[in-house]
Protein backbone atom coordinates (compact mmCIF):
# COMPACT_ATOMS: atom_id res chain seq x y z
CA UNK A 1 -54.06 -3.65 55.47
CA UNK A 2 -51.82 -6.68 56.48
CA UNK A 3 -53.78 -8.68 59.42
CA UNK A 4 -50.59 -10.73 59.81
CA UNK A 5 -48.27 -8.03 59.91
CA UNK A 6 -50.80 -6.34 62.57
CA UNK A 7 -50.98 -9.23 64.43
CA UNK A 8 -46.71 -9.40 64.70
CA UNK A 9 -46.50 -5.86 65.92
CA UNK A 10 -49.63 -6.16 68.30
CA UNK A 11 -47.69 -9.04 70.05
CA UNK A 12 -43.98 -7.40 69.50
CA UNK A 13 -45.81 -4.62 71.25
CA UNK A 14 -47.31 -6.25 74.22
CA UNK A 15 -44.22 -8.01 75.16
CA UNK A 16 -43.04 -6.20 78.54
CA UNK A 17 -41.41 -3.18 77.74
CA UNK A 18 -38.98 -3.68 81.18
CA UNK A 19 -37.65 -6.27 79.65
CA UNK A 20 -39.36 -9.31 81.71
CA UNK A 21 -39.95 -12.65 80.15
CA UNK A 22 -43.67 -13.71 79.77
CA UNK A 23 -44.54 -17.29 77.96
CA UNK A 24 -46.20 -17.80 74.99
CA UNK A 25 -49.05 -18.76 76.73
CA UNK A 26 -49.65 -15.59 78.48
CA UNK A 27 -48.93 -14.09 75.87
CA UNK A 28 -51.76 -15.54 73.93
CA UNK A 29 -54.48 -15.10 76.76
CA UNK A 30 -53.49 -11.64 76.85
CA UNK A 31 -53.63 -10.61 72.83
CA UNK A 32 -57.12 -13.26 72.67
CA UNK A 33 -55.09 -15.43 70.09
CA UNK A 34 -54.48 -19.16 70.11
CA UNK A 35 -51.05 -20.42 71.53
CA UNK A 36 -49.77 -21.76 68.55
CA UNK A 37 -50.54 -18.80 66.21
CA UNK A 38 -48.87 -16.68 68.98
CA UNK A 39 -46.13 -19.11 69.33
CA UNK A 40 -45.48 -19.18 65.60
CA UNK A 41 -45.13 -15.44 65.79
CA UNK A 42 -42.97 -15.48 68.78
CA UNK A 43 -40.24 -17.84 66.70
CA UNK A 44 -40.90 -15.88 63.56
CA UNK A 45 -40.04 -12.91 65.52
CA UNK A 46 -36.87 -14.58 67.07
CA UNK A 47 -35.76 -16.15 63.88
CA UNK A 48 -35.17 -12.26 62.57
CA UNK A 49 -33.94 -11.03 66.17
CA UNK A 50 -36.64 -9.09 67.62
CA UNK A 51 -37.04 -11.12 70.33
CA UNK A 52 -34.80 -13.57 72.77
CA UNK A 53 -36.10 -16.60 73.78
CA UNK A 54 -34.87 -18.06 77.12
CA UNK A 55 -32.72 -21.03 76.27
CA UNK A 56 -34.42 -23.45 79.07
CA UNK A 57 -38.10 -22.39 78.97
CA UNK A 58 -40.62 -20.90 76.16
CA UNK A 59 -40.85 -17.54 77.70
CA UNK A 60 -39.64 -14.58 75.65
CA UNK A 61 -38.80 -10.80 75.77
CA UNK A 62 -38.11 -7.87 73.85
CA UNK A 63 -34.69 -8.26 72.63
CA UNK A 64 -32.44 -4.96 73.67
């Protein structure tokens, strides 16, 4: 089994599903990972399209 491909779609996963923004940092507290590890993910993630980032702040959401 892939730990870091578990670890991508545990966090794609616990984005929001209604959509709502949540930072990086919440993020983290709420999967029990450390913010950067979470926050690499999170740009990974956005670099292929899964996710939008807000263009002023580091909070993120599903993308549509």
């Amino acid at each position: 089994m892939s730990r870091s491909l578990l670890t991508g779609l545990l966090l794609l996963s616990s984005l929001p599903p209604d959509g709502a923004f949540i930072t990086s940092s919440e993020l983290a507290r709420k999967l029990d990972i450390s913010p950067s590890t979470c926050h690499r993910y999170l740009v990974t993630l956005f670099e292929i399209g899964l996710v939008e980032r807000d263009p002023n702040k580091r909070h993120y959401r599903r993308s549509p």
